[in-house]
Protein backbone atom coordinates (compact mmCIF):
# COMPACT_ATOMS: atom_id res chain seq x y z
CA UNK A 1 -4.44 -11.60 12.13
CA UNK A 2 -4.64 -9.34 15.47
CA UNK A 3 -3.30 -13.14 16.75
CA UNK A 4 -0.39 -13.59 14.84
CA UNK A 5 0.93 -9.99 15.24
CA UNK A 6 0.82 -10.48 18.76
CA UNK A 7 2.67 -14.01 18.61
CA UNK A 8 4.94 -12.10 15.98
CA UNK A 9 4.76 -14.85 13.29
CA UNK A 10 3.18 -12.27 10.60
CA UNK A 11 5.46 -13.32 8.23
CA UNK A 12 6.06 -11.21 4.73
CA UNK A 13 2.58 -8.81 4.60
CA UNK A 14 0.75 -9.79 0.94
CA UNK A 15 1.58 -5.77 -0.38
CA UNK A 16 5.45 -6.60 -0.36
CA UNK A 17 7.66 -6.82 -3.33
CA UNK A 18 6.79 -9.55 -5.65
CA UNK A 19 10.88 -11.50 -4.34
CA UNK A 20 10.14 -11.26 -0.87
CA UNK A 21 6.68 -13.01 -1.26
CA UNK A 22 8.35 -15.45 -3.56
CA UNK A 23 11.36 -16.41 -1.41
CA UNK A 24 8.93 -16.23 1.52
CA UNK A 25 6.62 -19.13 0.02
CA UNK A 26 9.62 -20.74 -1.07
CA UNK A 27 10.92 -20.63 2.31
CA UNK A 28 7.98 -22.56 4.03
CA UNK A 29 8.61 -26.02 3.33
CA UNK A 30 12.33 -26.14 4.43
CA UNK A 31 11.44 -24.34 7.79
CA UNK A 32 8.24 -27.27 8.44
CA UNK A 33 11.34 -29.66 7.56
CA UNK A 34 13.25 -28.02 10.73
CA UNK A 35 10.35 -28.17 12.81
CA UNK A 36 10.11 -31.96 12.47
CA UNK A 37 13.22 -32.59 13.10
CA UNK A 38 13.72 -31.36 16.26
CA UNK A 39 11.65 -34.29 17.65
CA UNK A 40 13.47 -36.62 16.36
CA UNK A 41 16.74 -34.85 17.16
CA UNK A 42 15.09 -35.04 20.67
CA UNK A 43 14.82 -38.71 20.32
CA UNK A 44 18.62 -38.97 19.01
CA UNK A 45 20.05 -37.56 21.75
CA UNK A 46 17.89 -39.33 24.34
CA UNK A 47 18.56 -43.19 22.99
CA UNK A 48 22.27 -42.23 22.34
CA UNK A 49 21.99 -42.73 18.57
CA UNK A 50 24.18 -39.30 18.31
CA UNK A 51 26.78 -37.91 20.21
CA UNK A 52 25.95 -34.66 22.28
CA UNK A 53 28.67 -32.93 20.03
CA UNK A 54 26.75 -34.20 17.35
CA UNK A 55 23.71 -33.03 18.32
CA UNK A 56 25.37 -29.45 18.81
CA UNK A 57 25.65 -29.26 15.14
CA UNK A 58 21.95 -30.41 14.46
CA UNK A 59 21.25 -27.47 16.73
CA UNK A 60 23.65 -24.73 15.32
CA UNK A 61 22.19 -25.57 11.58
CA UNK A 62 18.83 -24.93 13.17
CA UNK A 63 19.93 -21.84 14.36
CA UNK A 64 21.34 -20.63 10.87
CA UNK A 65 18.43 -21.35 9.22
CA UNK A 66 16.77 -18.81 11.44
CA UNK A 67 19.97 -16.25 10.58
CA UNK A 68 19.24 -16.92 7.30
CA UNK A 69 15.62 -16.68 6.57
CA UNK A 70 15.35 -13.68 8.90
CA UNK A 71 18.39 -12.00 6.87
CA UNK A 72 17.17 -12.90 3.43
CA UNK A 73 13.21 -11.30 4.29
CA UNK A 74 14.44 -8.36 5.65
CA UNK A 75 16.62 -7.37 2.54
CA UNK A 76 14.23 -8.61 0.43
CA UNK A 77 11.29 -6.54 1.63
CA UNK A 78 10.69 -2.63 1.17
CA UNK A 79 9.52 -1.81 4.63
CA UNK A 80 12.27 -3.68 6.40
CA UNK A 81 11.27 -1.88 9.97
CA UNK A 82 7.53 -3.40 9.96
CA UNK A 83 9.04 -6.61 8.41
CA UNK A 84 11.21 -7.15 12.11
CA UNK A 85 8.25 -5.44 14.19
CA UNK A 86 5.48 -8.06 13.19
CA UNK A 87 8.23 -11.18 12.96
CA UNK A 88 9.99 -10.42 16.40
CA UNK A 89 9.47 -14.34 17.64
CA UNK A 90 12.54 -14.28 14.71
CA UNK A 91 14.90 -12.09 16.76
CA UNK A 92 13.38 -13.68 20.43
CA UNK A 93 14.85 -17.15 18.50
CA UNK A 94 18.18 -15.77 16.80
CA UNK A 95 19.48 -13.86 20.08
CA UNK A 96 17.76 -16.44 22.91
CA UNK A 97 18.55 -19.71 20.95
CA UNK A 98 22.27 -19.84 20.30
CA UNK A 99 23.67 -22.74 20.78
CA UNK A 100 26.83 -21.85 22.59
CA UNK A 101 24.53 -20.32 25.58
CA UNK A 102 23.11 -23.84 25.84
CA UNK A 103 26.52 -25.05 26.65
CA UNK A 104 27.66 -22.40 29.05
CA UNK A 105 24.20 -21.62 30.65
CA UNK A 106 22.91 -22.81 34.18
CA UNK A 107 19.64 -22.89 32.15
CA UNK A 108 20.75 -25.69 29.85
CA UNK A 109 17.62 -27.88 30.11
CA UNK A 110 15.34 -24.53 30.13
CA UNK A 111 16.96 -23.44 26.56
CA UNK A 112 17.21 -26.33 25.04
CA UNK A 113 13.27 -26.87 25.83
CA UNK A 114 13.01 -23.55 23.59
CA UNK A 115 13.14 -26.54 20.68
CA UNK A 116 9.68 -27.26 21.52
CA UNK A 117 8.29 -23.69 20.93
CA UNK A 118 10.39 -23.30 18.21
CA UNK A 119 8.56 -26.34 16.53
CA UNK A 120 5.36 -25.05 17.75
CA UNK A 121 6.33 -21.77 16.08
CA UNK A 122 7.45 -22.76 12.88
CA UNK A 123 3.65 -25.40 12.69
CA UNK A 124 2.14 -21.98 13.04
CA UNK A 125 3.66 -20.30 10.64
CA UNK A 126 2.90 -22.90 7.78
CA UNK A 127 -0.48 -24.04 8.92
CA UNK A 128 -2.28 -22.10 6.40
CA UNK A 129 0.23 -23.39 3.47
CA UNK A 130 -0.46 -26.97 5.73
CA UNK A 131 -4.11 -27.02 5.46
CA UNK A 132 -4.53 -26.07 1.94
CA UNK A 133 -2.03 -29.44 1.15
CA UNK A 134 -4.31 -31.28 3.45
CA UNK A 135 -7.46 -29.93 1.54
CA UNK A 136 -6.48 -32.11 -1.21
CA UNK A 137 -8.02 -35.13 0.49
CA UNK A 138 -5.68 -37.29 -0.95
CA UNK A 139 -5.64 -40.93 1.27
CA UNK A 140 -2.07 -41.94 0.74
CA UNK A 141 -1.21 -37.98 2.38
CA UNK A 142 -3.77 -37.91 5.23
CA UNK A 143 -2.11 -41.42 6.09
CA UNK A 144 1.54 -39.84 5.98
CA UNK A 145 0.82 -37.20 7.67
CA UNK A 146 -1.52 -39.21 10.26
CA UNK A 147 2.07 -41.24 10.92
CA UNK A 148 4.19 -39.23 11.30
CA UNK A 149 1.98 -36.56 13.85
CA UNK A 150 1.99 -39.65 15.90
CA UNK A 151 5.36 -40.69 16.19
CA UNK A 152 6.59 -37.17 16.77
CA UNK A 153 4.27 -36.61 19.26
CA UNK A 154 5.18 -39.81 21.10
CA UNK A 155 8.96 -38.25 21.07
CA UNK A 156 7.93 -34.99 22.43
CA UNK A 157 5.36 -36.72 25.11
CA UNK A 158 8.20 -38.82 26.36
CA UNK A 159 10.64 -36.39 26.10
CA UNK A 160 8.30 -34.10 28.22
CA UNK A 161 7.40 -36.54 30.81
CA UNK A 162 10.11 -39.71 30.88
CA UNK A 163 7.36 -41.46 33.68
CA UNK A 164 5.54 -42.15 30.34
CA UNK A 165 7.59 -44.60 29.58
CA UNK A 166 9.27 -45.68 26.27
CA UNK A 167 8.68 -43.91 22.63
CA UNK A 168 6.59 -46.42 21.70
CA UNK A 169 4.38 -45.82 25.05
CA UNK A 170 4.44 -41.96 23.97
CA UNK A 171 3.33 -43.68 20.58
CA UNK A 172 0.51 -45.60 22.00
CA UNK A 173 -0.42 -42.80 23.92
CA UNK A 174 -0.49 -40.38 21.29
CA UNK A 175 -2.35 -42.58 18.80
CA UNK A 176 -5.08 -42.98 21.36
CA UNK A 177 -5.13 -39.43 22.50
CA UNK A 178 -5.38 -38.31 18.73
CA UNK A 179 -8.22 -40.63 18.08
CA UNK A 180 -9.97 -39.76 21.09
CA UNK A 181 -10.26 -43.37 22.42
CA UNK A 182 -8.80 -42.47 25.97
CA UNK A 183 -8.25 -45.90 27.46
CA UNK A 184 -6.02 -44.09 30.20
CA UNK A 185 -3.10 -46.36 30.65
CA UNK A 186 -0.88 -44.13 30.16
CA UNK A 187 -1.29 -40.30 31.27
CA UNK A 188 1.02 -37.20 31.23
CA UNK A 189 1.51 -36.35 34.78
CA UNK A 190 3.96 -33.15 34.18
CA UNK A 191 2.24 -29.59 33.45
CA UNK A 192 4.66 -29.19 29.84
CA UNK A 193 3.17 -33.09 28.78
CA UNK A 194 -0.18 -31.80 29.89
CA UNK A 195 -0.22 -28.78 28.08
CA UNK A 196 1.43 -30.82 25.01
CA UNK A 197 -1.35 -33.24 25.65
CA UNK A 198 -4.04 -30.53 25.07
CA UNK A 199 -2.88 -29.56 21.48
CA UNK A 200 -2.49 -32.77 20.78
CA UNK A 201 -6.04 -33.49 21.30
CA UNK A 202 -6.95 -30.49 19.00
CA UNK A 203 -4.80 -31.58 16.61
CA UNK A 204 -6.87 -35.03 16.61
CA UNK A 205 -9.95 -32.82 16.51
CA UNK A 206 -9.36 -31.80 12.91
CA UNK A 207 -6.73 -34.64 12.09
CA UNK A 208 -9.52 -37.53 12.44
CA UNK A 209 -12.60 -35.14 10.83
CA UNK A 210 -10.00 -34.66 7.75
CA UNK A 211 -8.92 -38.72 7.39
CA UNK A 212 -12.27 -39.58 8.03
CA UNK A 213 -13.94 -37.09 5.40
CA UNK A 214 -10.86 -38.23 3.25
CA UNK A 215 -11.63 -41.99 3.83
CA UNK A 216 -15.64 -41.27 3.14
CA UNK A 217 -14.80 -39.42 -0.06
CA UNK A 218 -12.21 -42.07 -1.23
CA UNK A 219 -14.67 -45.45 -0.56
CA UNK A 220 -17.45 -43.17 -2.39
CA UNK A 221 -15.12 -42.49 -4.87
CA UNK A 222 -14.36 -45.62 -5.96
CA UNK A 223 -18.37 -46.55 -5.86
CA UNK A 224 -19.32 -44.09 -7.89
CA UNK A 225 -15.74 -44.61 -10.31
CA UNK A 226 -17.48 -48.22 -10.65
CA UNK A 227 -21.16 -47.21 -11.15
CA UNK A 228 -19.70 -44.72 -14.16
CA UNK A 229 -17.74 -47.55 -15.18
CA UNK A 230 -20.75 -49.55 -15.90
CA UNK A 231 -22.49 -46.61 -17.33
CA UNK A 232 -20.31 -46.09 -19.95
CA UNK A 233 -20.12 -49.69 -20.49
CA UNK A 234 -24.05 -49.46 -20.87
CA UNK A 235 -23.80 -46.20 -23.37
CA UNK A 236 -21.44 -48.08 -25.70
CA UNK A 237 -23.69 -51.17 -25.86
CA UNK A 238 -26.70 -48.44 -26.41
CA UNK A 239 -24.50 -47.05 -29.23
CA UNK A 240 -23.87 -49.99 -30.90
CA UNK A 241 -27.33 -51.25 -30.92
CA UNK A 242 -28.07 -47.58 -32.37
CA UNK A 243 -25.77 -48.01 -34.76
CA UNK A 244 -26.88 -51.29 -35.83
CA UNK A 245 -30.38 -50.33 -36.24
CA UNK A 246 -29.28 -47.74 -38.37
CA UNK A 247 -27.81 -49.65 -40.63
CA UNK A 248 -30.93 -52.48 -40.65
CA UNK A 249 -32.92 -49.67 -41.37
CA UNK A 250 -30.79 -48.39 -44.32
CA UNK A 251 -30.60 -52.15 -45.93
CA UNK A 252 -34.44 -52.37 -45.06
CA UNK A 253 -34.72 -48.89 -47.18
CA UNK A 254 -32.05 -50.06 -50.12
CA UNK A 255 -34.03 -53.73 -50.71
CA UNK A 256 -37.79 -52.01 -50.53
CA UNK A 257 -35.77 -49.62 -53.47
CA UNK A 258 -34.68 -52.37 -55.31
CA UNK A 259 -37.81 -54.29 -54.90
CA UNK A 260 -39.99 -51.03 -56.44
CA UNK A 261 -38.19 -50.15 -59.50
CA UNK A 262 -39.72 -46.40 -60.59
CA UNK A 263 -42.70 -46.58 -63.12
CA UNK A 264 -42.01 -45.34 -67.00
């Protein structure tokens, strides 16, 4: 916790009013939806599928999602004061990430750059609501999510250091770096792509020990679905058999009756 106060990321504290910690949880998903797309706004800009003026908007809507979730918290909560004290990477976004300074600025590329901590920021901020989806071990999500950490991270690799090569280079590389194989054909040679390249290997720490747990518990799965299959294939046949005999044993018990009429 003594972490996350000092990156400012505390978020809405657990002894708040029942509506702030609703619209707070509420609030999570949509702001790990804007953190994945910058990326691929990134990517947009940089193979000319959008306009710059285009990509202007994409960048003012992430900035009023800020306004908004920032504005919404603070009147939601009692103790507004603490609220902006423990969340001030908020305000360091709001007032250093408006878009019109990006146009105006001789720091252009520096600001704009401030995408990638926002994203960082915002991963943060969900990670504990992250993990406990992850928990679920489903296959079909550790796959998604598996994807689509390696295609953004190709974006911002390439993004951060264009000597990479193409996005599907940064995708090579990425997949490799997450899985640890480090054939070394392609390496960051910039100190933001090296730093990037560091997280990204933690990432693959836990990424790979959660799809391979998930892949372990989903082939045992289905081994031990079929053994109970059988087994209650067996218990039926067992039942029936039971259930036969019972009734042998009643016919047996009628005819030795019938057979040995009672004396006068």
């Amino acid at each position: 916790m003594k972490v996350i106060n000092l990156l400012g990321i505390t978020g809405v504290d657990q002894h708040e009013r029942p509506h702030a910690l609703v619209w707070a949880r509420r609030l999570e998903w949509p702001m790990l939806l804007v953190a994945l797309w910058i990326p691929v706004e990134w990517y947009l800009e940089e193979t000319g599928a959008v306009s710059m003026a285009n990509a202007r908007w994409f960048d003012w809507a992430i900035w009023l999602v800020f306004i908004f979730e920032t504005t919404l918290l603070t009147f939601l909560v009692r103790d507004k004061r603490r609220y902006l004290r423990t969340n001030w990477m908020n305000l360091v976004i709001i007032f250093g990430g408006v878009p019109l300074e990006w146009t105006y600025t001789p720091l252009l590329g520096a600001l704009r750059n401030l995408r990638l901590g926002i994203m960082i920021f915002l991963l943060i901020r969900v990670s504990g609501r992250l993990r406990q989806f992850l928990a679920r071990r489903q296959v079909s999500t550790m796959l998604t999510f598996s994807a689509i950490a390696v295609v953004l991270s190709g974006i911002i690799a390439t993004r951060l250091d264009p000597t990479m090569g193409s996005i599907w280079d940064g995708m090579w590389w990425a997949w490799v770096t997450l899985t640890h194989t480090g054939y070394g054909d392609i390496v960051p040679h910039t100190g933001a792509s090296r730093v990037f390249g560091a997280l990204v290997i933690l990432l693959g720490v836990v990424l790979v020990s959660l799809l391979t747990a998930t892949l372990s518990v989903f082939f045992i799965g289905s081994e031990v679905g079929k053994i109970e299959k059988e087994e209650r294939k067996e218990d039926r046949l067992l039942q029936e058999v039971a259930e036969r005999l019972d009734r042998i044993e009643k016919l047996l018990a009628e005819q030795q009756a019938n057979s040995n009429p009672p004396s006068e």
